[in-house]
Protein backbone atom coordinates (compact mmCIF):
# COMPACT_ATOMS: atom_id res chain seq x y z
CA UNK A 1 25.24 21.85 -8.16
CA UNK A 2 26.70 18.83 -9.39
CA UNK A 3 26.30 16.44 -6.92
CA UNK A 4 22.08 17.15 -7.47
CA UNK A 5 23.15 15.63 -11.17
CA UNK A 6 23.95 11.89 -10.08
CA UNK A 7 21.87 11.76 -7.28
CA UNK A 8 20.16 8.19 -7.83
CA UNK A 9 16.67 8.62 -9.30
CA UNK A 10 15.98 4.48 -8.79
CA UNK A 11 17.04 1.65 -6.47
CA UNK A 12 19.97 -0.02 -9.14
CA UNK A 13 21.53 3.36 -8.52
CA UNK A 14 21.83 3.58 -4.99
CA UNK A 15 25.47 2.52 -3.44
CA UNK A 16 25.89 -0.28 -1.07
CA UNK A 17 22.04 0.17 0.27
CA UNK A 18 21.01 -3.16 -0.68
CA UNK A 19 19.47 -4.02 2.70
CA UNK A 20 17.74 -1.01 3.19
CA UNK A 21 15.86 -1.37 -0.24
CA UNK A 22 15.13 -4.75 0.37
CA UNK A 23 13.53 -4.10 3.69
CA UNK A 24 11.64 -1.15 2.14
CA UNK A 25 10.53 -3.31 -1.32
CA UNK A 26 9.48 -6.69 1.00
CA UNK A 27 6.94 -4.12 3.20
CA UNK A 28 5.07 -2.75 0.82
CA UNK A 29 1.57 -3.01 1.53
CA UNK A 30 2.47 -4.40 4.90
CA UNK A 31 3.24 -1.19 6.63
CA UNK A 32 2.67 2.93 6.03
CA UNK A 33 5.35 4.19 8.36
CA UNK A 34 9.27 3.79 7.46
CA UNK A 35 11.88 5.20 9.71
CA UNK A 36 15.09 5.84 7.27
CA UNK A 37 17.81 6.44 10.10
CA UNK A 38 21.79 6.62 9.47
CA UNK A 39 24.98 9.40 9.05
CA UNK A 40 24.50 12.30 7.29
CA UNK A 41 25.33 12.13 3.47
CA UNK A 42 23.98 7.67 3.04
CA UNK A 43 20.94 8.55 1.01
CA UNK A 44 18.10 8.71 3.42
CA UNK A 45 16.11 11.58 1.72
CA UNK A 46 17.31 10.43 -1.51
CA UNK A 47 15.97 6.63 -0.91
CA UNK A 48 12.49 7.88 0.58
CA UNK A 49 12.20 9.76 -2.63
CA UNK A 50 12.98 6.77 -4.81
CA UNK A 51 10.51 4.99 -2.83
CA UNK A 52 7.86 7.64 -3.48
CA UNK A 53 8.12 7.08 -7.71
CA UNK A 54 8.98 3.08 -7.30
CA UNK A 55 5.65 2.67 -5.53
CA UNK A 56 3.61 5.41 -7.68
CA UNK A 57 3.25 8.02 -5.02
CA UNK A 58 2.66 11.30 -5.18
CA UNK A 59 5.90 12.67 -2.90
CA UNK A 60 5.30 15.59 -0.27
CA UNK A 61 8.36 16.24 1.62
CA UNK A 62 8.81 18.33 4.84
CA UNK A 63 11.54 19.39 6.43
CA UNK A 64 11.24 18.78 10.38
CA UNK A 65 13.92 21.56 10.96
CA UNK A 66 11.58 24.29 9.64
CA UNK A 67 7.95 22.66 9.86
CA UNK A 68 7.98 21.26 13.10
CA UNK A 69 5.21 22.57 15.68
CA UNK A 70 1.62 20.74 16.29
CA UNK A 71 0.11 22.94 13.82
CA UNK A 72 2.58 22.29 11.15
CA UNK A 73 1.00 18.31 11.64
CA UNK A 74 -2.12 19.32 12.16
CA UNK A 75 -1.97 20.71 8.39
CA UNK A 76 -0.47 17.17 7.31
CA UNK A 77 -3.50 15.63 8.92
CA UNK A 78 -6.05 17.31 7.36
CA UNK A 79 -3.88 16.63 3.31
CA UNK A 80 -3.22 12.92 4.75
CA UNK A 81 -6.43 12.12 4.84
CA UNK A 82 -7.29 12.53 1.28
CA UNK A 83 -6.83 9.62 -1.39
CA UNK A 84 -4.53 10.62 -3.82
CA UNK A 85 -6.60 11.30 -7.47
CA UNK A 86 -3.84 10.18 -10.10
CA UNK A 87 -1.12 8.05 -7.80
CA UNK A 88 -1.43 4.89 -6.02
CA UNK A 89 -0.09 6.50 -2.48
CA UNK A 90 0.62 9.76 -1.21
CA UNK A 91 4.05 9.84 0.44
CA UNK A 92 5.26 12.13 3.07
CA UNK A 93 8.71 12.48 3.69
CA UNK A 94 10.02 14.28 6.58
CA UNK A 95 13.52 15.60 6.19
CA UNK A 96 15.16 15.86 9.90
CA UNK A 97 12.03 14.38 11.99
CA UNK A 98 14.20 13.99 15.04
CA UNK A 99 13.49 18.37 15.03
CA UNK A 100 9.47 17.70 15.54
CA UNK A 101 8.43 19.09 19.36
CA UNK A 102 6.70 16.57 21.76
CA UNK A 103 3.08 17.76 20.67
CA UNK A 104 4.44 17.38 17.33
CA UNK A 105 4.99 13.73 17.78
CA UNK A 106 1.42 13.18 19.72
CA UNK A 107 -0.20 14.86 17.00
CA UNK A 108 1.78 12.63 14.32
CA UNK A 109 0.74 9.49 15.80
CA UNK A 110 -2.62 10.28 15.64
CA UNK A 111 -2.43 10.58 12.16
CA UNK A 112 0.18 7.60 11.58
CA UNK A 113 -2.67 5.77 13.31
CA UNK A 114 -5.77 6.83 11.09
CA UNK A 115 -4.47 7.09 7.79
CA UNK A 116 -5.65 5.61 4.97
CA UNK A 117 -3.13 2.32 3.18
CA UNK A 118 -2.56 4.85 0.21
CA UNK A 119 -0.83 7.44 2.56
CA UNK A 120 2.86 6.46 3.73
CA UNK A 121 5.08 8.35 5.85
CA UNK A 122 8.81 8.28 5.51
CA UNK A 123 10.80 9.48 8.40
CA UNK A 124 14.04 10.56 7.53
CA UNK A 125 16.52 11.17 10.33
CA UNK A 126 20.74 11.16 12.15
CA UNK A 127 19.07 11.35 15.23
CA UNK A 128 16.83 8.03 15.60
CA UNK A 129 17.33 7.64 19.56
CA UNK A 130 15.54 11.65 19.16
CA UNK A 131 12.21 9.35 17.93
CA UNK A 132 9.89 8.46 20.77
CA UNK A 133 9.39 5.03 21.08
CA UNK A 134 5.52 5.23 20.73
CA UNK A 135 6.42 5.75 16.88
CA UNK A 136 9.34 3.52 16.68
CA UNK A 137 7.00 0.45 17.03
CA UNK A 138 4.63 1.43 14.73
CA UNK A 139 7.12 1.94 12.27
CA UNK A 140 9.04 -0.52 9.80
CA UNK A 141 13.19 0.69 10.92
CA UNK A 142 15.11 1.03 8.06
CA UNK A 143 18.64 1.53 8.82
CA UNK A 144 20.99 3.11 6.75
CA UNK A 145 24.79 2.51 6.60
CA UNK A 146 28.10 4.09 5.81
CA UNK A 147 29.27 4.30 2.37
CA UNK A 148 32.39 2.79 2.47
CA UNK A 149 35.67 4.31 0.88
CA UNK A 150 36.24 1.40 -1.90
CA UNK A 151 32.40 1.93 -3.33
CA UNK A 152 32.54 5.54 -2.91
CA UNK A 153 35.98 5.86 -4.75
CA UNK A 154 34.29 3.24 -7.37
CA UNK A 155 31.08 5.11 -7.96
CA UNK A 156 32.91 8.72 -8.28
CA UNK A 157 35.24 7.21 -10.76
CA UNK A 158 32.39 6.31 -12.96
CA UNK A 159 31.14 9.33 -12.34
């Protein structure tokens, strides 16, 4: 598929995101859990994975959709708690979090909770009102915004 072929592989690539990556650059070290909320289509997946390589993690992404019961985290737990062997972090993503049940989320904030500095949690979601507020404050919110028409039609004519 083309589109997979310039999908932005570091932050100088990524369209009219500037905040976002500035919140997410400014926190390293200063928080483990980032909640990537916006529409469908601005790069939330996309940036988490950037994130993963800019801050020499070794990426493990979900998707909430499919993986989303208490024993689905309960299996994150036990992998989160291990220090990564040849990467400064380990870095779960989780594609469509707003999907995760209620004893999902209990068991996820456990984790979010106990986790070592080297493991960070990226939250990817449309649906952020979906995230129980429990997690929202232990969380750095990193909001994501439209692409507008202008830098899209610029960026697919360099394309």
């Amino acid at each position: 598929m083309w589109a997979l072929d310039y999908r932005p592989t570091n932050f100088s690539e990524v369209v009219e995101q500037k905040e976002a990556i500035k919140t997410l650059k400014s926190s390293i070290g200063k928080s483990t859990t980032y909640i990537l909320h916006g529409d469908s289509g601005v790069g939330k997946t996309t940036i988490a994975r950037i994130f993963a390589n800019h801050v020499n993690g070794e990426a493990i992404e979900i998707n909430g959709a499919d993986t989303n019961g208490v024993d689905d985290v309960r299996n994150l737990i036990s992998s989160a708690s291990y220090i990564p062997a040849f990467n400064d972090y380990r870095v779960f993503i989780i594609d469509e979090c707003h999907m995760l049940t209620t004893s999902a989320w209990n068991a996820l904030l456990k984790v979010l909770e106990e986790s070592p500095k080297t493991t960070l949690w990226m939250l990817c979601t449309t649906e952020y009102s979906k995230i129980p507020q429990t997690i929202k404050s232990r969380s750095t919110i990193v909001p994501l915004k439209r692409i507008s028409k202008p830098a899209m039609k610029d960026h697919l004519s360099k394309i």
